[in-house]
PDB file of N, CA and C in Angstrom:
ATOM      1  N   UNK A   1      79.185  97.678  95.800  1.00  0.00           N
ATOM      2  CA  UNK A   1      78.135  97.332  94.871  1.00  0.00           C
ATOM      3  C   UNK A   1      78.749  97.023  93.497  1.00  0.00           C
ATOM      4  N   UNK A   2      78.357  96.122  92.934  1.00  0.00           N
ATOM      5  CA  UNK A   2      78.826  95.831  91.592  1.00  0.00           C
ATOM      6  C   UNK A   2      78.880  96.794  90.519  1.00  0.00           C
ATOM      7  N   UNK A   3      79.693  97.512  89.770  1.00  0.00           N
ATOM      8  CA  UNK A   3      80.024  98.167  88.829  1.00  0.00           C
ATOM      9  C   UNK A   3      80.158  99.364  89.615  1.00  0.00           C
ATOM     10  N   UNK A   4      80.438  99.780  90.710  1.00  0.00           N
ATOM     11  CA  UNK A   4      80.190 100.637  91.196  1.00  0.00           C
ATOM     12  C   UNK A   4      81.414 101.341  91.663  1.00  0.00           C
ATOM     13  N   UNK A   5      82.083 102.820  91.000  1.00  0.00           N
ATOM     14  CA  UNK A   5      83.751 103.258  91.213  1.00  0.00           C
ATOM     15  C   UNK A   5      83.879 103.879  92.464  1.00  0.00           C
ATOM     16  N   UNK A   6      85.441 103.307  92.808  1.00  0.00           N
ATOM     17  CA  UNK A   6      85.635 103.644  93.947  1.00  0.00           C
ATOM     18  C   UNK A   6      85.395 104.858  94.936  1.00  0.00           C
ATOM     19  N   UNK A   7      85.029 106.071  94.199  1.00  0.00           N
ATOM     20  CA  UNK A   7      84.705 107.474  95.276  1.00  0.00           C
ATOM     21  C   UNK A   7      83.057 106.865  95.367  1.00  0.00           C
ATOM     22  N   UNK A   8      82.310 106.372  93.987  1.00  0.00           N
ATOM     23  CA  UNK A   8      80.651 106.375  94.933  1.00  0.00           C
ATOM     24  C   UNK A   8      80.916 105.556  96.336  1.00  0.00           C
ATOM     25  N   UNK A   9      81.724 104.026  96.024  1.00  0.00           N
ATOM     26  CA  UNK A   9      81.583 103.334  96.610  1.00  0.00           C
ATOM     27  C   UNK A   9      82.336 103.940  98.341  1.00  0.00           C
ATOM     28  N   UNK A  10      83.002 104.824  97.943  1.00  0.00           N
ATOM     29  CA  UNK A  10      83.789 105.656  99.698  1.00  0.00           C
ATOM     30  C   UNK A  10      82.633 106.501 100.039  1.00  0.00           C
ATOM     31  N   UNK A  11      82.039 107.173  99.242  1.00  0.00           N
ATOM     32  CA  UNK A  11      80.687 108.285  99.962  1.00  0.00           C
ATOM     33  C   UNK A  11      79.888 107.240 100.300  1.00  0.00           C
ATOM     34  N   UNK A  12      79.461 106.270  99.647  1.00  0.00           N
ATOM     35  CA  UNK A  12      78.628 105.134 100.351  1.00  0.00           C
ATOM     36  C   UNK A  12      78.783 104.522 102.000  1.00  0.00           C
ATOM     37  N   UNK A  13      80.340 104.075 101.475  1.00  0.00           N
ATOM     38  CA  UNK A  13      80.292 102.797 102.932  1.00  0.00           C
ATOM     39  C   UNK A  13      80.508 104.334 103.750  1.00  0.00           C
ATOM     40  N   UNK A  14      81.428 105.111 103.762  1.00  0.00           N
ATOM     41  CA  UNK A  14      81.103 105.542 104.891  1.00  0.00           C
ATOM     42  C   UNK A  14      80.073 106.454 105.624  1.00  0.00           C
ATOM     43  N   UNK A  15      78.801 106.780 104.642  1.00  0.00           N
ATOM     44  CA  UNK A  15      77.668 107.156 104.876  1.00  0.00           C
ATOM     45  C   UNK A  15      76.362 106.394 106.007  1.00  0.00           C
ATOM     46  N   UNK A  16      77.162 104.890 105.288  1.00  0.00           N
ATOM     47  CA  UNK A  16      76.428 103.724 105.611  1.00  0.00           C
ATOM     48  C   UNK A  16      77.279 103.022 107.228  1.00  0.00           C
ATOM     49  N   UNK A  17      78.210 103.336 106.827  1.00  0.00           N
ATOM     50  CA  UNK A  17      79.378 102.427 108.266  1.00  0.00           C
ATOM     51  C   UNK A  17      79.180 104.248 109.566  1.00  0.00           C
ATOM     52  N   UNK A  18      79.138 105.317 109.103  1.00  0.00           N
ATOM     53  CA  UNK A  18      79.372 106.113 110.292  1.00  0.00           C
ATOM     54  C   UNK A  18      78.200 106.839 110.634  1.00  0.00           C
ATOM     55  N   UNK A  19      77.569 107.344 109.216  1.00  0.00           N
ATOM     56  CA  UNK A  19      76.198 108.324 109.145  1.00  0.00           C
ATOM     57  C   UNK A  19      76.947 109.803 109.431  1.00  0.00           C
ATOM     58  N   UNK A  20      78.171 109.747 108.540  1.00  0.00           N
ATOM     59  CA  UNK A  20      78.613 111.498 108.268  1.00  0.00           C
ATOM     60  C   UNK A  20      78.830 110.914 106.578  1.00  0.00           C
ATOM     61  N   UNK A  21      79.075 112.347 106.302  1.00  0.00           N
ATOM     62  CA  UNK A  21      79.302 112.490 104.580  1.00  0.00           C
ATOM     63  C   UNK A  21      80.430 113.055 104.232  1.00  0.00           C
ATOM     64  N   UNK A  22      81.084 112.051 103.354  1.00  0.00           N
ATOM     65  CA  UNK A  22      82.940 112.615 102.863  1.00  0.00           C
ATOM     66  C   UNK A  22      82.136 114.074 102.328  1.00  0.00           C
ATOM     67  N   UNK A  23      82.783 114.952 102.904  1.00  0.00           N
ATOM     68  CA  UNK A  23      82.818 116.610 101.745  1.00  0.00           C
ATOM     69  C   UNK A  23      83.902 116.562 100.772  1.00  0.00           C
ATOM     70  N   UNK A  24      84.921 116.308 101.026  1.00  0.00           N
ATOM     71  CA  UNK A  24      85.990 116.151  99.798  1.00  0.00           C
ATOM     72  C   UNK A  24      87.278 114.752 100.220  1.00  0.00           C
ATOM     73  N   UNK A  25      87.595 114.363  98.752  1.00  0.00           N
ATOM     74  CA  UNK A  25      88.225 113.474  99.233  1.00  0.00           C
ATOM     75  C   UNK A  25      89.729 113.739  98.660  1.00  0.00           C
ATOM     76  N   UNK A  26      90.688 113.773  99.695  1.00  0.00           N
ATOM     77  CA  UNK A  26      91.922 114.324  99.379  1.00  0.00           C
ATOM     78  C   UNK A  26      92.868 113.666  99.141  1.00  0.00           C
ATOM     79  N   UNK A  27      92.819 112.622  98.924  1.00  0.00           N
ATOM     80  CA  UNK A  27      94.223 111.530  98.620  1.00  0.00           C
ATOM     81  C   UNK A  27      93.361 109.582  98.316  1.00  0.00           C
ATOM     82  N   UNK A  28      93.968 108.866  97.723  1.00  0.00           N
ATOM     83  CA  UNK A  28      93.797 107.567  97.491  1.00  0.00           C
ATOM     84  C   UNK A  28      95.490 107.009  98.226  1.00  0.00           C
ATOM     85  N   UNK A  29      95.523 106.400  99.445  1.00  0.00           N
ATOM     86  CA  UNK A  29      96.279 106.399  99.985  1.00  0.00           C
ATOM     87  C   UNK A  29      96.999 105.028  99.254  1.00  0.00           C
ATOM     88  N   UNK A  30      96.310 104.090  99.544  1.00  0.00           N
ATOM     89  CA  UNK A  30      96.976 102.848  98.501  1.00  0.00           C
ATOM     90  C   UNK A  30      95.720 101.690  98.901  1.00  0.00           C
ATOM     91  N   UNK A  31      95.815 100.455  99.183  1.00  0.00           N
ATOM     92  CA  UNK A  31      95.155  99.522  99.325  1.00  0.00           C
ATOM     93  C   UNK A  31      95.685  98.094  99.114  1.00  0.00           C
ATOM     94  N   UNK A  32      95.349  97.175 100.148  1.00  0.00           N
ATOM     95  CA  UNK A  32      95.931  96.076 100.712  1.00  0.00           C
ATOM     96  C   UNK A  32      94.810  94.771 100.437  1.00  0.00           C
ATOM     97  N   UNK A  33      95.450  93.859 100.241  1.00  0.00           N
ATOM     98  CA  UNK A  33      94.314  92.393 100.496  1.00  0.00           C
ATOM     99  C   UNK A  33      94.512  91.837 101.686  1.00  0.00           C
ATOM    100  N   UNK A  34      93.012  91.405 102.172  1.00  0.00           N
ATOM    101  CA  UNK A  34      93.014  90.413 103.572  1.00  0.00           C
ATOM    102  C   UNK A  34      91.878  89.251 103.614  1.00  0.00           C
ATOM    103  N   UNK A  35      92.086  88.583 104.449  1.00  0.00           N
ATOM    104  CA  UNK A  35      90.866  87.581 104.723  1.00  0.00           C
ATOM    105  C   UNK A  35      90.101  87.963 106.125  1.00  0.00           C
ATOM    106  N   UNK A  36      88.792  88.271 105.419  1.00  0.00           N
ATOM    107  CA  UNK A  36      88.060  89.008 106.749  1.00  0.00           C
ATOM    108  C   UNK A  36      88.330  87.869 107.810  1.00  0.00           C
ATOM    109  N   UNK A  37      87.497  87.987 108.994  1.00  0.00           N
ATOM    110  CA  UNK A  37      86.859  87.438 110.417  1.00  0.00           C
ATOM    111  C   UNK A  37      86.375  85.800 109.769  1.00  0.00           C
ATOM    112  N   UNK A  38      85.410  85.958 108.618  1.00  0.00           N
ATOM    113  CA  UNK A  38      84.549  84.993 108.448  1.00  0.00           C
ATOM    114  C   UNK A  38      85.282  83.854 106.939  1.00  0.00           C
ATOM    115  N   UNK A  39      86.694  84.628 107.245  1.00  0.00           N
ATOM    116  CA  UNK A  39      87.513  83.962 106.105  1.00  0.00           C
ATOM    117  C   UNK A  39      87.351  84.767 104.676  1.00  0.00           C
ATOM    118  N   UNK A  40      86.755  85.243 104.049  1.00  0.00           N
ATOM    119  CA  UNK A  40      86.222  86.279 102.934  1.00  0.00           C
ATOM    120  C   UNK A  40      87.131  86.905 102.659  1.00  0.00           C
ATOM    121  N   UNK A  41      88.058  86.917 100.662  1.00  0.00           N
ATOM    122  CA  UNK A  41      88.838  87.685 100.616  1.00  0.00           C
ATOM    123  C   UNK A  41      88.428  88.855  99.955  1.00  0.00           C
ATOM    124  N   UNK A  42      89.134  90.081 100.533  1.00  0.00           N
ATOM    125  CA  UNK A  42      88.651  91.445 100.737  1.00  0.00           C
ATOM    126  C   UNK A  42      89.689  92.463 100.359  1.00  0.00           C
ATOM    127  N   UNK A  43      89.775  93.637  99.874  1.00  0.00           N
ATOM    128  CA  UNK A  43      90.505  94.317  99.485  1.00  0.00           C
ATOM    129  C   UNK A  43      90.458  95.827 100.158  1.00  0.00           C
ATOM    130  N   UNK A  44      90.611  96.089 100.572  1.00  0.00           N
ATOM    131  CA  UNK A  44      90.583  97.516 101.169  1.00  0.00           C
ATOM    132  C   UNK A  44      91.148  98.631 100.893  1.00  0.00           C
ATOM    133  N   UNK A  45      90.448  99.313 100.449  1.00  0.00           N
ATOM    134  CA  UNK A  45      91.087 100.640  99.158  1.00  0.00           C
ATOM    135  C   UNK A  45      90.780 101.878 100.949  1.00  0.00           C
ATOM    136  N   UNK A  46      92.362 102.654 101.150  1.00  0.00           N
ATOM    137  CA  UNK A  46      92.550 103.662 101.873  1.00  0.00           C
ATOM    138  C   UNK A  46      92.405 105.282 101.709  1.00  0.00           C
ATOM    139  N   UNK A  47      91.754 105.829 101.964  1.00  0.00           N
ATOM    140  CA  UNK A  47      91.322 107.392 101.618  1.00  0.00           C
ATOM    141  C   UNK A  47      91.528 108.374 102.774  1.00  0.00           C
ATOM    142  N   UNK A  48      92.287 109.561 102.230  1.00  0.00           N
ATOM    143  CA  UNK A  48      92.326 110.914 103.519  1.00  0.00           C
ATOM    144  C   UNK A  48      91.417 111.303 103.042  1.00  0.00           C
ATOM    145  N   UNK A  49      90.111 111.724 103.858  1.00  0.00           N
ATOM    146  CA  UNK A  49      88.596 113.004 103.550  1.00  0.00           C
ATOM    147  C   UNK A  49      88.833 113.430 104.278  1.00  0.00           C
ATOM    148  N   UNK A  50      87.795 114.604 103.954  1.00  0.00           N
ATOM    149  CA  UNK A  50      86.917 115.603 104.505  1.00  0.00           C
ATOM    150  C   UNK A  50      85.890 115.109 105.096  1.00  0.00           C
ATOM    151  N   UNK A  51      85.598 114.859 106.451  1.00  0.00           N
ATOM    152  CA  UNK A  51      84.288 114.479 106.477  1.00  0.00           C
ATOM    153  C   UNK A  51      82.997 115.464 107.182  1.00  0.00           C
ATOM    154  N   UNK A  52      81.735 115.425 107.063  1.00  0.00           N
ATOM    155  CA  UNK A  52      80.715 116.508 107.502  1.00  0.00           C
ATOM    156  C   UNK A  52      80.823 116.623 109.075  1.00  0.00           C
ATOM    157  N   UNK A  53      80.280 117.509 109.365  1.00  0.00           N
ATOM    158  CA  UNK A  53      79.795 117.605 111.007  1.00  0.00           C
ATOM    159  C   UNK A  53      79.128 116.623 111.814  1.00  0.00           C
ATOM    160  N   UNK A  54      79.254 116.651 112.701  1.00  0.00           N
ATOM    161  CA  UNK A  54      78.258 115.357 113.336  1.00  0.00           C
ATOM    162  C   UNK A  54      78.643 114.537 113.856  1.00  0.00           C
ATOM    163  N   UNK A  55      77.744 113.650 114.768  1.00  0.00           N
ATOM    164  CA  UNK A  55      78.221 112.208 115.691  1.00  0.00           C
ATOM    165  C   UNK A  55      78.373 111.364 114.908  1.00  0.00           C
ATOM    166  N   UNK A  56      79.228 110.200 115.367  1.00  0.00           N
ATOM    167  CA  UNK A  56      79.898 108.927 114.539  1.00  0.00           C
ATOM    168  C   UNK A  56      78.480 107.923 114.898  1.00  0.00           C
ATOM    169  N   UNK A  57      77.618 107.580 114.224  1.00  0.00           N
ATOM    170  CA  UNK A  57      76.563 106.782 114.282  1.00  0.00           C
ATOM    171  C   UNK A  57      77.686 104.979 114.011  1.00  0.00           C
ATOM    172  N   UNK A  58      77.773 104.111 114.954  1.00  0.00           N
ATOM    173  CA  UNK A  58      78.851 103.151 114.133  1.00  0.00           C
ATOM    174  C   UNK A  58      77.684 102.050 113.948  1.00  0.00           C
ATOM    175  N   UNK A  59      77.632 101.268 113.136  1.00  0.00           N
ATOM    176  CA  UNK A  59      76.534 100.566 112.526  1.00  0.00           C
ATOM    177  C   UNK A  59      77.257  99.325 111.957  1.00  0.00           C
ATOM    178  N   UNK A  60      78.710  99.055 111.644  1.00  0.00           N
ATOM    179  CA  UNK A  60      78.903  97.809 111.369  1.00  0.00           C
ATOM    180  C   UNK A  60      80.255  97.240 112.139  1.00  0.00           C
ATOM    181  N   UNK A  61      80.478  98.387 113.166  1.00  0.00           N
ATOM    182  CA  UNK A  61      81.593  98.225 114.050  1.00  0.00           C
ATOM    183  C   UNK A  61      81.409  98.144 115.699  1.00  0.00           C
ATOM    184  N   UNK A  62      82.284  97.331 116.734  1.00  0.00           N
ATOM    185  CA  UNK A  62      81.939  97.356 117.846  1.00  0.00           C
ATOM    186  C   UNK A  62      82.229  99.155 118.484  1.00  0.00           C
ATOM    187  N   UNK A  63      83.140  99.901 117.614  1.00  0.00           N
ATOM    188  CA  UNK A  63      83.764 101.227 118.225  1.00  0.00           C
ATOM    189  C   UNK A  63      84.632 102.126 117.225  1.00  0.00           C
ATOM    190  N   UNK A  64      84.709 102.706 117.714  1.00  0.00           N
ATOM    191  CA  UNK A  64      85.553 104.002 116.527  1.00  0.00           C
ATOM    192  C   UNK A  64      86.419 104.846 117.576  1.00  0.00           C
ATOM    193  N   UNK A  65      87.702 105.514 116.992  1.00  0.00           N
ATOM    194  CA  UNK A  65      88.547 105.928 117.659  1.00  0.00           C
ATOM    195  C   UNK A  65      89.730 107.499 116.849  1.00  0.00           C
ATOM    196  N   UNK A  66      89.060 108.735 117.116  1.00  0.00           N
ATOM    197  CA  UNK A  66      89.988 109.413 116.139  1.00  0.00           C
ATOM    198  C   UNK A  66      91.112 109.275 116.831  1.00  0.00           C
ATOM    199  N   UNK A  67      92.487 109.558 116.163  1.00  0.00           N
ATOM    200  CA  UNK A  67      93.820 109.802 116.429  1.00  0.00           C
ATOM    201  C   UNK A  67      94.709 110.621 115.469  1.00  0.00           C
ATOM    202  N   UNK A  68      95.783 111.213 116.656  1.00  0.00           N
ATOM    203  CA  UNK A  68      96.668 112.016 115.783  1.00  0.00           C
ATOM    204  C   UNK A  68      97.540 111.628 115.030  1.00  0.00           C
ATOM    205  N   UNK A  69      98.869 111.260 115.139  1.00  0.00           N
ATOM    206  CA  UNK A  69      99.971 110.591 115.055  1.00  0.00           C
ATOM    207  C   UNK A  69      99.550 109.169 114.381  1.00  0.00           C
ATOM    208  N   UNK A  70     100.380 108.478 113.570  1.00  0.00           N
ATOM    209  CA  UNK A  70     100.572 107.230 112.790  1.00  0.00           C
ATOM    210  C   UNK A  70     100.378 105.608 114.057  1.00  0.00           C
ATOM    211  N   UNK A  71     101.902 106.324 115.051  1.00  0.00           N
ATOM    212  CA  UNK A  71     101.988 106.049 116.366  1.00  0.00           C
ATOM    213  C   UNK A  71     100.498 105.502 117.504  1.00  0.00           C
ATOM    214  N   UNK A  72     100.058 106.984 117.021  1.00  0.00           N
ATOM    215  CA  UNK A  72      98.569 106.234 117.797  1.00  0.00           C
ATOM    216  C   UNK A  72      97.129 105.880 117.371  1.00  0.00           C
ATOM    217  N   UNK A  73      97.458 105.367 116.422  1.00  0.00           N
ATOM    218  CA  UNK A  73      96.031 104.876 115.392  1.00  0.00           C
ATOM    219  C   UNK A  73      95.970 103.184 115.613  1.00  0.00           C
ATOM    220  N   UNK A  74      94.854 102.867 116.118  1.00  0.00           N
ATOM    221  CA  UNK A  74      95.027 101.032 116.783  1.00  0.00           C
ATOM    222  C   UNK A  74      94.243 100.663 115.004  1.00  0.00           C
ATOM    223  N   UNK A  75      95.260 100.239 114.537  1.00  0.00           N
ATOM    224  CA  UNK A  75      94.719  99.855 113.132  1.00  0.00           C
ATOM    225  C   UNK A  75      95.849  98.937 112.850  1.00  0.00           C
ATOM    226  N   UNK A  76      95.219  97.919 111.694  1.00  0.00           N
ATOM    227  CA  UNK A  76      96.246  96.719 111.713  1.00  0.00           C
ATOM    228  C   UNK A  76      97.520  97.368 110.914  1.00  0.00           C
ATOM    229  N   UNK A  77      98.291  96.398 110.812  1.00  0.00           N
ATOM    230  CA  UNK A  77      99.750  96.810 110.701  1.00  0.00           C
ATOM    231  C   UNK A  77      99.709  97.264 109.514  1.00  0.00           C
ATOM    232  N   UNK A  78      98.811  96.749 108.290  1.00  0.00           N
ATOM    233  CA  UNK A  78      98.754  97.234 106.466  1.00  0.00           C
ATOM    234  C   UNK A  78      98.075  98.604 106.574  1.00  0.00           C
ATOM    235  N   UNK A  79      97.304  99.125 107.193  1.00  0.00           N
ATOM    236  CA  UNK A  79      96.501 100.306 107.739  1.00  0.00           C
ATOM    237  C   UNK A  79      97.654 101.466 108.048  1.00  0.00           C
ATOM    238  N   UNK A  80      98.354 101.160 109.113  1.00  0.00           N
ATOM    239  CA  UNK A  80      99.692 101.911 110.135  1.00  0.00           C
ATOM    240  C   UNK A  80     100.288 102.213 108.559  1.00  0.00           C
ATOM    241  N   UNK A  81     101.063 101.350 107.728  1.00  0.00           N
ATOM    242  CA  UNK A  81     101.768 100.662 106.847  1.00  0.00           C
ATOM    243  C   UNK A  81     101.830 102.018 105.713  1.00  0.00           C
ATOM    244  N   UNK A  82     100.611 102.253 105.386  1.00  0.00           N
ATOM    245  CA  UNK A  82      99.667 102.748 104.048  1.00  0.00           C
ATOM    246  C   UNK A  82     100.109 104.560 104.838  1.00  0.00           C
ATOM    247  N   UNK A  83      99.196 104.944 106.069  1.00  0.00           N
ATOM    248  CA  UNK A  83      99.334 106.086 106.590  1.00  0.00           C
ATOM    249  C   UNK A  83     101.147 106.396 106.953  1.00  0.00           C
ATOM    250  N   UNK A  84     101.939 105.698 107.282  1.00  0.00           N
ATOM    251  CA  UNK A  84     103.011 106.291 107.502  1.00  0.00           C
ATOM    252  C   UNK A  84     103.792 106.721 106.326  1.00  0.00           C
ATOM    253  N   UNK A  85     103.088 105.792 105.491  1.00  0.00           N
ATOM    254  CA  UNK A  85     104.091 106.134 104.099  1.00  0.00           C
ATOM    255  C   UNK A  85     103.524 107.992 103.575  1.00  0.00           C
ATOM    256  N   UNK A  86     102.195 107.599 103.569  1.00  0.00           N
ATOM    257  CA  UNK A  86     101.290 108.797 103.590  1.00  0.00           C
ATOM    258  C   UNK A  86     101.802 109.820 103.945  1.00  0.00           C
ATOM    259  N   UNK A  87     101.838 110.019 105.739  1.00  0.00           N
ATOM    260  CA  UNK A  87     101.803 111.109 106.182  1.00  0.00           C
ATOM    261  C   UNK A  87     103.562 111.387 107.216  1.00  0.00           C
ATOM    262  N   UNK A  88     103.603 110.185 107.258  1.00  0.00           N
ATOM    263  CA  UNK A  88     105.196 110.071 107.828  1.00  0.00           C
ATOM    264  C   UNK A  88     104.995 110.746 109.436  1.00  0.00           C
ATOM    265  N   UNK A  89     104.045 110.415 109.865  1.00  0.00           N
ATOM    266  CA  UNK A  89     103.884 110.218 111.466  1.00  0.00           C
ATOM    267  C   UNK A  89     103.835 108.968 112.553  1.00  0.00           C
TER     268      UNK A  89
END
């Protein structure tokens, strides 16, 4: 949303993209530019949370997938990229 800083805008989308609620947010991992699906350039700011209890409601995705390891997270290569530096798994 316009004028809108980056933690509202993380309790938002992912309120809105999963239907759980960040409880705390523990790191700003880094963030990458891309050109969506529909060509649209996009920026994607990366976050470790806390997130609430509850089922993954997915609402703007075909699927969702938790994982342990760096190794096994099916996320594009700037995603992998951001977390290994992160967490070094």
């Amino acid at each position: 949303m316009p004028g809108e800083d980056l933690l509202t805008a993380l309790h938002r989308e992912v309120r809105e993209e999963t239907g759980l609620d960040v409880t705390e947010c523990l790191a700003y991992l880094g963030s990458f530019d891309y050109r969506s699906g529909s060509g649209r350039a996009t920026r994607q700011h990366t976050f470790a949370v806390t997130i609430s209890d509850g089922d993954v409601v997915v609402t703007e995705h075909d699927l969702h997938h938790w994982a342990g390891a760096a190794t096994e997270r099916p996320v594009s290569d700037e995603v992998r990229g951001l977390l290994y530096a992160s967490f070094g798994q």
